[in-house]
Protein backbone atom coordinates (compact mmCIF):
# COMPACT_ATOMS: atom_id res chain seq x y z
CA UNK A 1 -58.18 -79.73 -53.89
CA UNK A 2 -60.64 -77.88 -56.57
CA UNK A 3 -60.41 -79.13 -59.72
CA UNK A 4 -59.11 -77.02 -63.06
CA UNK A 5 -62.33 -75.58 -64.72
CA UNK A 6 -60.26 -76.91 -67.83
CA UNK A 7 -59.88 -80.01 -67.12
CA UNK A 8 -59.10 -82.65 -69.00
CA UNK A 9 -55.54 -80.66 -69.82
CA UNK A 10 -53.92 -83.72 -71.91
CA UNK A 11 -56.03 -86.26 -73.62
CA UNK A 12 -54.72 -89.16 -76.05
CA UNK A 13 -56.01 -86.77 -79.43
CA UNK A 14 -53.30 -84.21 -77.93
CA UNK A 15 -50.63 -86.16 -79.35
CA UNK A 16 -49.53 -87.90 -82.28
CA UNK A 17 -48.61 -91.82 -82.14
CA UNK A 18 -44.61 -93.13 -82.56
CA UNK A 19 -45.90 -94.91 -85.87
CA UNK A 20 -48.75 -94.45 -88.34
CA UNK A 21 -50.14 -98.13 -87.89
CA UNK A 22 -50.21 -97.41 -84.04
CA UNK A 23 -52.87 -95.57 -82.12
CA UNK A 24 -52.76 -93.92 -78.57
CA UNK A 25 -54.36 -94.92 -76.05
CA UNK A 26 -53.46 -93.17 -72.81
CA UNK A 27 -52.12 -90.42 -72.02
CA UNK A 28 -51.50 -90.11 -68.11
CA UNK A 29 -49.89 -89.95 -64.78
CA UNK A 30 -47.21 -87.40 -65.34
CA UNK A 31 -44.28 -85.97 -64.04
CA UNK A 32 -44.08 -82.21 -63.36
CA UNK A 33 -41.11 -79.20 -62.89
CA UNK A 34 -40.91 -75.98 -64.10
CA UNK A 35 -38.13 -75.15 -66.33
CA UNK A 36 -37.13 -72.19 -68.26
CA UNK A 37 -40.34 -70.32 -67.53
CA UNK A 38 -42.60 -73.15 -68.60
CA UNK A 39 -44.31 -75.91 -67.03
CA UNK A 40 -43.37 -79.25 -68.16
CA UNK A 41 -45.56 -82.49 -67.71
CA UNK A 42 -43.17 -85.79 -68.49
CA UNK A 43 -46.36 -87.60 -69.97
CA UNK A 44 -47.23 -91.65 -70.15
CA UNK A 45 -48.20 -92.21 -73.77
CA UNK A 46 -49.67 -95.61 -74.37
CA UNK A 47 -49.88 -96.46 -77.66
CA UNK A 48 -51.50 -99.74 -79.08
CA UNK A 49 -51.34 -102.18 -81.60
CA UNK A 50 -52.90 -101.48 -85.34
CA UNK A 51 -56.81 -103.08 -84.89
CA UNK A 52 -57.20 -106.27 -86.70
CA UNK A 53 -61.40 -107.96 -86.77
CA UNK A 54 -61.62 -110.70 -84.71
CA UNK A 55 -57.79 -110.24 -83.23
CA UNK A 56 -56.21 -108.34 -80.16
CA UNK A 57 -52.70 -106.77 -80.70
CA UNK A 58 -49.82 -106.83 -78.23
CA UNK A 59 -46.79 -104.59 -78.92
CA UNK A 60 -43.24 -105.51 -77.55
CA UNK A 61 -39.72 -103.80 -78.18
CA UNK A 62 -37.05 -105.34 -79.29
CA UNK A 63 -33.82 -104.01 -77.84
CA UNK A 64 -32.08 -105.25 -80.95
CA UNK A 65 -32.61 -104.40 -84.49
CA UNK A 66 -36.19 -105.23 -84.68
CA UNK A 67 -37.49 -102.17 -82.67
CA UNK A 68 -41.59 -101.86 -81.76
CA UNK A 69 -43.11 -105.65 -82.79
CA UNK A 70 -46.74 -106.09 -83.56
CA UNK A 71 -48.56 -109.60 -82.19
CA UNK A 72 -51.86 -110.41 -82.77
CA UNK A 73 -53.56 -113.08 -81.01
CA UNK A 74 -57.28 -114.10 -82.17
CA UNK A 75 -60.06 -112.81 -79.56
CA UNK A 76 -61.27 -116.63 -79.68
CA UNK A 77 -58.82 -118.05 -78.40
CA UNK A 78 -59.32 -120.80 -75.17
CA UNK A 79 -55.99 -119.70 -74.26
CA UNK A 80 -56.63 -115.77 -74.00
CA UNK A 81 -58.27 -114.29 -70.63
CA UNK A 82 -59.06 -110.68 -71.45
CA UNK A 83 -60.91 -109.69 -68.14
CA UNK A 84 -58.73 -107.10 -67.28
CA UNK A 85 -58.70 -103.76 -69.97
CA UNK A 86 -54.88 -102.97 -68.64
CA UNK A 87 -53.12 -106.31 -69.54
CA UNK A 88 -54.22 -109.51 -70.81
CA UNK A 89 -53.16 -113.14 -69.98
CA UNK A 90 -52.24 -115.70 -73.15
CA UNK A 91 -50.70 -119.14 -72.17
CA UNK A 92 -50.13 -118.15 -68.68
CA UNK A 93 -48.04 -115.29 -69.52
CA UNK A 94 -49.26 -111.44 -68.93
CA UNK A 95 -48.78 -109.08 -72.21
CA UNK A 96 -50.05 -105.14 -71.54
CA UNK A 97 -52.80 -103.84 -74.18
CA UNK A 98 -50.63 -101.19 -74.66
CA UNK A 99 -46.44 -100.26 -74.50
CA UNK A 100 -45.87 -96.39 -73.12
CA UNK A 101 -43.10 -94.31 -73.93
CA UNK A 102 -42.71 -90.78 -72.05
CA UNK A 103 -43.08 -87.90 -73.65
CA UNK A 104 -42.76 -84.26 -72.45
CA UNK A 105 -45.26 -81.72 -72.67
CA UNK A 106 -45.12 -78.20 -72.51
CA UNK A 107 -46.98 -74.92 -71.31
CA UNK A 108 -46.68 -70.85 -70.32
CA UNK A 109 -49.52 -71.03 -67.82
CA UNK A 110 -49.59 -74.60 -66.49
CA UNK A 111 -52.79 -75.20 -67.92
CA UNK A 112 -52.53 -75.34 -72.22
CA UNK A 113 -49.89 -78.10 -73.32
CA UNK A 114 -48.63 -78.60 -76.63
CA UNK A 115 -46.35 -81.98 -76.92
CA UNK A 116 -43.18 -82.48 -78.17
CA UNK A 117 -43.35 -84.18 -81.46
CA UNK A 118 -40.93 -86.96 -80.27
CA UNK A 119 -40.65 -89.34 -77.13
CA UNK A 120 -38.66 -88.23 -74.50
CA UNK A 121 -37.64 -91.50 -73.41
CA UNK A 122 -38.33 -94.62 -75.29
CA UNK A 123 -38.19 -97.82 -74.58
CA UNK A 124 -34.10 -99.58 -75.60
CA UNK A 125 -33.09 -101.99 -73.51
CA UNK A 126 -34.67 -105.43 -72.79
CA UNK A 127 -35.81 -104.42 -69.12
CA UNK A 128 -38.44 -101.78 -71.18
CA UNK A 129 -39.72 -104.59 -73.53
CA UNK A 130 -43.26 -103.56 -72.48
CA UNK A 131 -42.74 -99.58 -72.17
CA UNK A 132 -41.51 -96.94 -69.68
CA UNK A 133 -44.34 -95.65 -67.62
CA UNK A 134 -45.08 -93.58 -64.77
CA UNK A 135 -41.76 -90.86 -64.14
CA UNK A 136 -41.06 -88.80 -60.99
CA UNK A 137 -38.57 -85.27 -61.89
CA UNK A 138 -36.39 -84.18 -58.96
CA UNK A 139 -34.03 -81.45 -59.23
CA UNK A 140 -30.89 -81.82 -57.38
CA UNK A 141 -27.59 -80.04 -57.85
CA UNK A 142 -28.98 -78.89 -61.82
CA UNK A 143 -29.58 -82.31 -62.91
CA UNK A 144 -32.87 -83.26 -63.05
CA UNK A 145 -33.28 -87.12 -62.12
CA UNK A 146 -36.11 -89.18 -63.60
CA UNK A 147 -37.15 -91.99 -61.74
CA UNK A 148 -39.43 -94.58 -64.12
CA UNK A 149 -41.47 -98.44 -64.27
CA UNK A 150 -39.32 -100.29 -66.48
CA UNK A 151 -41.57 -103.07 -67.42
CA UNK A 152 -40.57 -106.32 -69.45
CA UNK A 153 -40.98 -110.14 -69.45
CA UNK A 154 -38.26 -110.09 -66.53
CA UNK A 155 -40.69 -108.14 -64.67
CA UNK A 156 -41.61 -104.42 -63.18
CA UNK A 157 -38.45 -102.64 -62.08
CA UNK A 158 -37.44 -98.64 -61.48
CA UNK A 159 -35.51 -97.05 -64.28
CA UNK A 160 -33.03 -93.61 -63.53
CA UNK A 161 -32.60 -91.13 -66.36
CA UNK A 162 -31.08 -87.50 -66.09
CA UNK A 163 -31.22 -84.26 -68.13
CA UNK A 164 -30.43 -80.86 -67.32
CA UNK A 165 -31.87 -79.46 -70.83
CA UNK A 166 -34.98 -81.56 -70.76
CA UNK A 167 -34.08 -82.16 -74.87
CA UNK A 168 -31.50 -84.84 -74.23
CA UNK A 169 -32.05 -87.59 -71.64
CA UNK A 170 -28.87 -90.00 -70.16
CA UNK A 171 -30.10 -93.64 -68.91
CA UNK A 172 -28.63 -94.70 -65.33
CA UNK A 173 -30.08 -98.18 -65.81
CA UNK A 174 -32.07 -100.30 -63.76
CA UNK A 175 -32.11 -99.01 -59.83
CA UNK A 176 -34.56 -101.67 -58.47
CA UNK A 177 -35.59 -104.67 -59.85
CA UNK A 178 -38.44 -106.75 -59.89
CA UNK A 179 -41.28 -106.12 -58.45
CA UNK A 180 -41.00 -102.57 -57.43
CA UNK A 181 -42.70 -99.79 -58.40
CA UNK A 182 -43.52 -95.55 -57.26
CA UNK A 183 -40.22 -94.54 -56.44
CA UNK A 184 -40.07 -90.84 -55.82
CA UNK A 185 -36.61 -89.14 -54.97
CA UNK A 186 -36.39 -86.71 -51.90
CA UNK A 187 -35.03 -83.17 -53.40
CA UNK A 188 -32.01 -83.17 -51.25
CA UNK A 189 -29.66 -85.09 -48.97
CA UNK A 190 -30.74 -86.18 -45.65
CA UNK A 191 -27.87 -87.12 -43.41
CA UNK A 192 -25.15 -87.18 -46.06
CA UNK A 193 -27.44 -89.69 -48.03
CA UNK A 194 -29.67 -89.64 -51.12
CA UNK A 195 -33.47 -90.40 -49.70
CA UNK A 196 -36.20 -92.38 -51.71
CA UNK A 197 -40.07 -93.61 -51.48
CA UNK A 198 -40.60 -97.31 -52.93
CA UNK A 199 -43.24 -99.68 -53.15
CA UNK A 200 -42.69 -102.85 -53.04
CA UNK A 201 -45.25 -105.23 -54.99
CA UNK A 202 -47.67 -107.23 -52.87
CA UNK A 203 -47.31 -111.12 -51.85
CA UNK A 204 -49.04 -113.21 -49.98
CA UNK A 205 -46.76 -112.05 -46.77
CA UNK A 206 -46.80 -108.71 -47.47
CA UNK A 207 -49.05 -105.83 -47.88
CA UNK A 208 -48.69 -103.11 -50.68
CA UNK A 209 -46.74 -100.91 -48.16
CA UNK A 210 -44.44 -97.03 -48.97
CA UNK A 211 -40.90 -98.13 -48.13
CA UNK A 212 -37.72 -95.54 -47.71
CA UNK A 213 -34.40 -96.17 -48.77
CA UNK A 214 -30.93 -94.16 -48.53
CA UNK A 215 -27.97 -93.97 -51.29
CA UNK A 216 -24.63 -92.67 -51.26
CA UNK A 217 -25.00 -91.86 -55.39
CA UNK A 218 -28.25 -92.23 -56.75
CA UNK A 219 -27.64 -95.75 -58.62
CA UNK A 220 -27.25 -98.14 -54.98
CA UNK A 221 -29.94 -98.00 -52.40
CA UNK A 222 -30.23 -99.80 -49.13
CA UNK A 223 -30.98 -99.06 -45.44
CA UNK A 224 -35.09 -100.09 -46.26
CA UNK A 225 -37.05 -99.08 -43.72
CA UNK A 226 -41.10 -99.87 -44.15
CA UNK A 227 -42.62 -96.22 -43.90
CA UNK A 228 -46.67 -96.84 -44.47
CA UNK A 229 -49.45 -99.42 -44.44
CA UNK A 230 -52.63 -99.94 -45.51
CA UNK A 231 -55.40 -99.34 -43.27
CA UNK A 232 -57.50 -102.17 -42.86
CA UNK A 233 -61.47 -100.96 -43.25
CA UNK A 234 -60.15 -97.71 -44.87
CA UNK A 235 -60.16 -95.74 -48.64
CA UNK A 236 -56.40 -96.74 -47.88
CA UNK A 237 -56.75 -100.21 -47.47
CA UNK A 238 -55.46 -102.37 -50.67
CA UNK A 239 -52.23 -100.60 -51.02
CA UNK A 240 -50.58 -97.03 -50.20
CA UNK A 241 -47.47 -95.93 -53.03
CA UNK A 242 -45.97 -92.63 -53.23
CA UNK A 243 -46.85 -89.84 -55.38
CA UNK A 244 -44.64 -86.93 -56.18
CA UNK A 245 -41.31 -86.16 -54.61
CA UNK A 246 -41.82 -84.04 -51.01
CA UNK A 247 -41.43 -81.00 -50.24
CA UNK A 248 -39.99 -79.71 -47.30
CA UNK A 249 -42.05 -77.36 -44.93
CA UNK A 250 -41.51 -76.30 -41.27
CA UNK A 251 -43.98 -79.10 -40.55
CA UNK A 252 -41.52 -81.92 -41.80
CA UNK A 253 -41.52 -83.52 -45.32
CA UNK A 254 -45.25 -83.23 -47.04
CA UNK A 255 -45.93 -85.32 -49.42
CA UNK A 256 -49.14 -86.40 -51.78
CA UNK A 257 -49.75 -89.99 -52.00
CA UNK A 258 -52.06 -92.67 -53.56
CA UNK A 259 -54.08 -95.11 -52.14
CA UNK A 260 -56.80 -97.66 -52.99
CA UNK A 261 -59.30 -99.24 -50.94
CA UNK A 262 -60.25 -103.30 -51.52
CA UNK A 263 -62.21 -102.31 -54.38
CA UNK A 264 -59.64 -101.00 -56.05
CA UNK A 265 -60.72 -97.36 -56.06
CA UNK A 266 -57.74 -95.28 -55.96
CA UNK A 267 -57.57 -91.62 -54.00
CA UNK A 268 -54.61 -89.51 -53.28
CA UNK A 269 -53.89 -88.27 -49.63
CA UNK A 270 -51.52 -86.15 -47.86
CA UNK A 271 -48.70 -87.09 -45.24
CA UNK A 272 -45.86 -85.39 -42.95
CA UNK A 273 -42.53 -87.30 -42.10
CA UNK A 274 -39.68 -86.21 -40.12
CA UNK A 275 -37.41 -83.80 -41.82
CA UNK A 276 -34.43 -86.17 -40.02
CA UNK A 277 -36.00 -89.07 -40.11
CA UNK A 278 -38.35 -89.58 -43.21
CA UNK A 279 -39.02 -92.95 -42.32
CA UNK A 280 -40.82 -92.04 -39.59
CA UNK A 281 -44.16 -90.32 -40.64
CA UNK A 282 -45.82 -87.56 -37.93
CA UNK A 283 -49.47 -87.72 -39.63
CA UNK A 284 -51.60 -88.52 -42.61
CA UNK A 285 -54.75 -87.51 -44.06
CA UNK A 286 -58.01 -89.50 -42.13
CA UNK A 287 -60.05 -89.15 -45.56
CA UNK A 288 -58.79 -88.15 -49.01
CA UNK A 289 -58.32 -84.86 -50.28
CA UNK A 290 -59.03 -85.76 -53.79
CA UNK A 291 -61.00 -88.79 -55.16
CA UNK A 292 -62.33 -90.11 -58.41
CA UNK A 293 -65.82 -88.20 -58.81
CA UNK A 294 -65.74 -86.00 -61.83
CA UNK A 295 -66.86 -88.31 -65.14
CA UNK A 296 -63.27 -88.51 -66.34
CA UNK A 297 -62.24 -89.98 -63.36
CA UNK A 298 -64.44 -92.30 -62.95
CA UNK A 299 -64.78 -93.89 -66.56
CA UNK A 300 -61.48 -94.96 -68.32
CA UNK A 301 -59.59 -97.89 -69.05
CA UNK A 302 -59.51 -98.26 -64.98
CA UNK A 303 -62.39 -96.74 -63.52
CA UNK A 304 -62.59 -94.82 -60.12
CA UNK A 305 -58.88 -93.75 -59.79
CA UNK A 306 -56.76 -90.62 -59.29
CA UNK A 307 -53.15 -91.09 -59.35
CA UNK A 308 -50.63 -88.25 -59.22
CA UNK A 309 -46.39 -88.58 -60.04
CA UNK A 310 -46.46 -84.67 -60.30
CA UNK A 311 -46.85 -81.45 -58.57
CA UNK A 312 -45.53 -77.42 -58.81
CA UNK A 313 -45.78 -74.97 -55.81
CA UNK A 314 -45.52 -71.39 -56.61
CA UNK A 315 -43.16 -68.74 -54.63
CA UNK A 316 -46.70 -68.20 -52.33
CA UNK A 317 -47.23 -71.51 -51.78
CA UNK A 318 -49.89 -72.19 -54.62
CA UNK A 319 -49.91 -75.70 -55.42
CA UNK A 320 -51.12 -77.56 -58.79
CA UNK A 321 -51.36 -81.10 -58.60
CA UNK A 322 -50.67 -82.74 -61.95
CA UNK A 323 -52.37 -86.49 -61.88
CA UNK A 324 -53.62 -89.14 -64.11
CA UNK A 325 -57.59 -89.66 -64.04
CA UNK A 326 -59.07 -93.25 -65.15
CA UNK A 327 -55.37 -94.45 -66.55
CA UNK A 328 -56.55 -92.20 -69.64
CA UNK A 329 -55.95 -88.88 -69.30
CA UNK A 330 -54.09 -85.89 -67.61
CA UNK A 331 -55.72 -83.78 -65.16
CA UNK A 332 -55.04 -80.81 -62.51
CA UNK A 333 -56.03 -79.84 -59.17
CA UNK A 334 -55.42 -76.42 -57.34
CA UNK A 335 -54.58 -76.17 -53.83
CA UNK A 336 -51.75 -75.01 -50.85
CA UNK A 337 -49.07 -75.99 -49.30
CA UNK A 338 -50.89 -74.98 -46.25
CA UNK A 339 -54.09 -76.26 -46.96
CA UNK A 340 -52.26 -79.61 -47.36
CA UNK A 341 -50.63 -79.91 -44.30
CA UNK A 342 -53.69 -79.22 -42.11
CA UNK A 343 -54.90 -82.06 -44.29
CA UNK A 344 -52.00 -84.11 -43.49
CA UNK A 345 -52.83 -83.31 -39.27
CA UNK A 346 -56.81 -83.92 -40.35
């Protein structure tokens, strides 16, 4: 993949915060489609709490009347373990340094953006106490399906929204619960059934592996079948989760997926399943074909990482790869749909 000569494309002064008392943070890891002659990016926005000397603010949303709640906790505290910059850990219970909310973003050329002025979807139900982050867009049948971390005290599930306007958005409600995480949905039926990618969380049985799962409507899943591990030794081997939704090529399903080694350094890679049998993957990338080494990548709130939920392909096959860089900003790549599937056989 080369890199956009323009990048960074979407950076937290791009957009203005919910609130006047809150700042952003992040902006990252977006969604992509075309629509209407434009490119749209369905952005993560973090935003974070109003700074206070000598304090560190939590936010939290209160499905009820309350809305958006501001906590701060004092920085001295015995009780407050701040190692990680993502999330931080106060009487045994995690709280995230910031709460996203998704909000679209919109271009003629793919490369300038201009945001809408409001969220696109916002956290409202208890299940998105902590924020909505991370979307996949598939188009099927018109509607365009939105598949989103839903992350609250009860845990990190998978949210479903739908628009066909990309101005209004319908909730589906929660489609996997706790703890799941990078579900992508296939752009068509396979076998009569609906087709996704999931990742469950890892435990100390399981590895961080890509499952698939089948539907008859969208909302139930079942049939898991455990698609791909981590490769002990490898840039793949911490965990493996999928990125955007495939496309389908006369080489089976191809697909763009993330992976980080036991350092944590995350990398995105490219894979071939079955066209009848997704579960079943033909081949995968031996090495990356993008990872963290431009300075935007590799200094953020989490260093070393490239993680992409969105991609376009052009009539010719063009591809631009849409991905978050550092868990701060938004970024491109350029490449083929051929050039990724002799990756995917590399």
């Amino acid at each position: 993949m080369k890199r956009l000569g323009r990048n960074p494309i979407l950076t937290p002064r791009d957009v203005k915060p919910t609130r006047d008392d809150l700042t952003v943070l992040c902006t990252l890891n977006p969604a992509a489609v075309r629509f209407a002659g434009q490119t749209l990016l369905l952005v993560r926005v973090g935003e974070a709490a109003p700074a206070r000397a000598g304090f560190v603010g939590v936010l939290r949303h209160d499905a009820g009347a309350a809305g958006v709640q501001v906590r701060h906790i004092p920085i001295g505290d015995p009780a407050l373990d701040r190692s990680d910059p993502r999330r931080l850990v106060y009487r045994g219970r995690t709280l995230l340094t910031s709460m996203s909310h998704l909000r679209l973003a919109r271009s003629r050329d793919g490369v300038n953006f201009t945001f809408d002025p409001q969220p696109a979807v916002f956290p409202s139900t208890p299940y998105e106490s902590f924020g909505c982050e991370d979307p996949r867009i598939t188009l099927i049948d018109g509607v365009y399906y939105v598949a989103y971390t839903a992350v609250s005290e009860m845990g990190v599930a998978v949210a479903l929204a739908s628009t066909e306007d990309f101005r209004t958005f319908r909730g589906h409600g929660i489609i996997f619960p706790p703890y799941q995480k990078d579900v992508c949905i296939f752009p068509e039926k396979v076998g009569g059934a609906y087709i996704c990618r999931h990742r469950p969380y890892l435990s100390e049985f399981n590895d961080a592996c890509i499952w698939t799962a089948w539907s008859p409507d969208l909302l139930c899943w079942g049939r898991h079948e455990m698609t791909l591990a981590p490769t002990p030794g490898t840039w793949e081997a911490g965990r493996v989760g999928a990125g955007a939704p495939p496309i389908r090529t006369s080489e089976g399903w191809l697909e763009i997926y993330h992976a980080a080694d036991e350092a944590g350094r995350y990398c995105l890679g490219a894979m071939l399943s079955d066209l009848d049998e997704p579960q079943r993957v033909l081949s995968r990338s031996s090495r990356p074909v993008l990872e963290p080494r431009a300075d935007y990548e590799l200094a953020g709130l989490y260093a070393n990482c490239v993680f992409c939920n969105g991609l376009v392909v052009d009539e010719g096959g063009a591809m631009t790869v849409y991905y978050g860089a550092a868990d701060r900003i938004c970024a491109a790549a350029l490449t083929s749909v051929d050039e990724m599937i002799a990756a995917a056989k590399s």
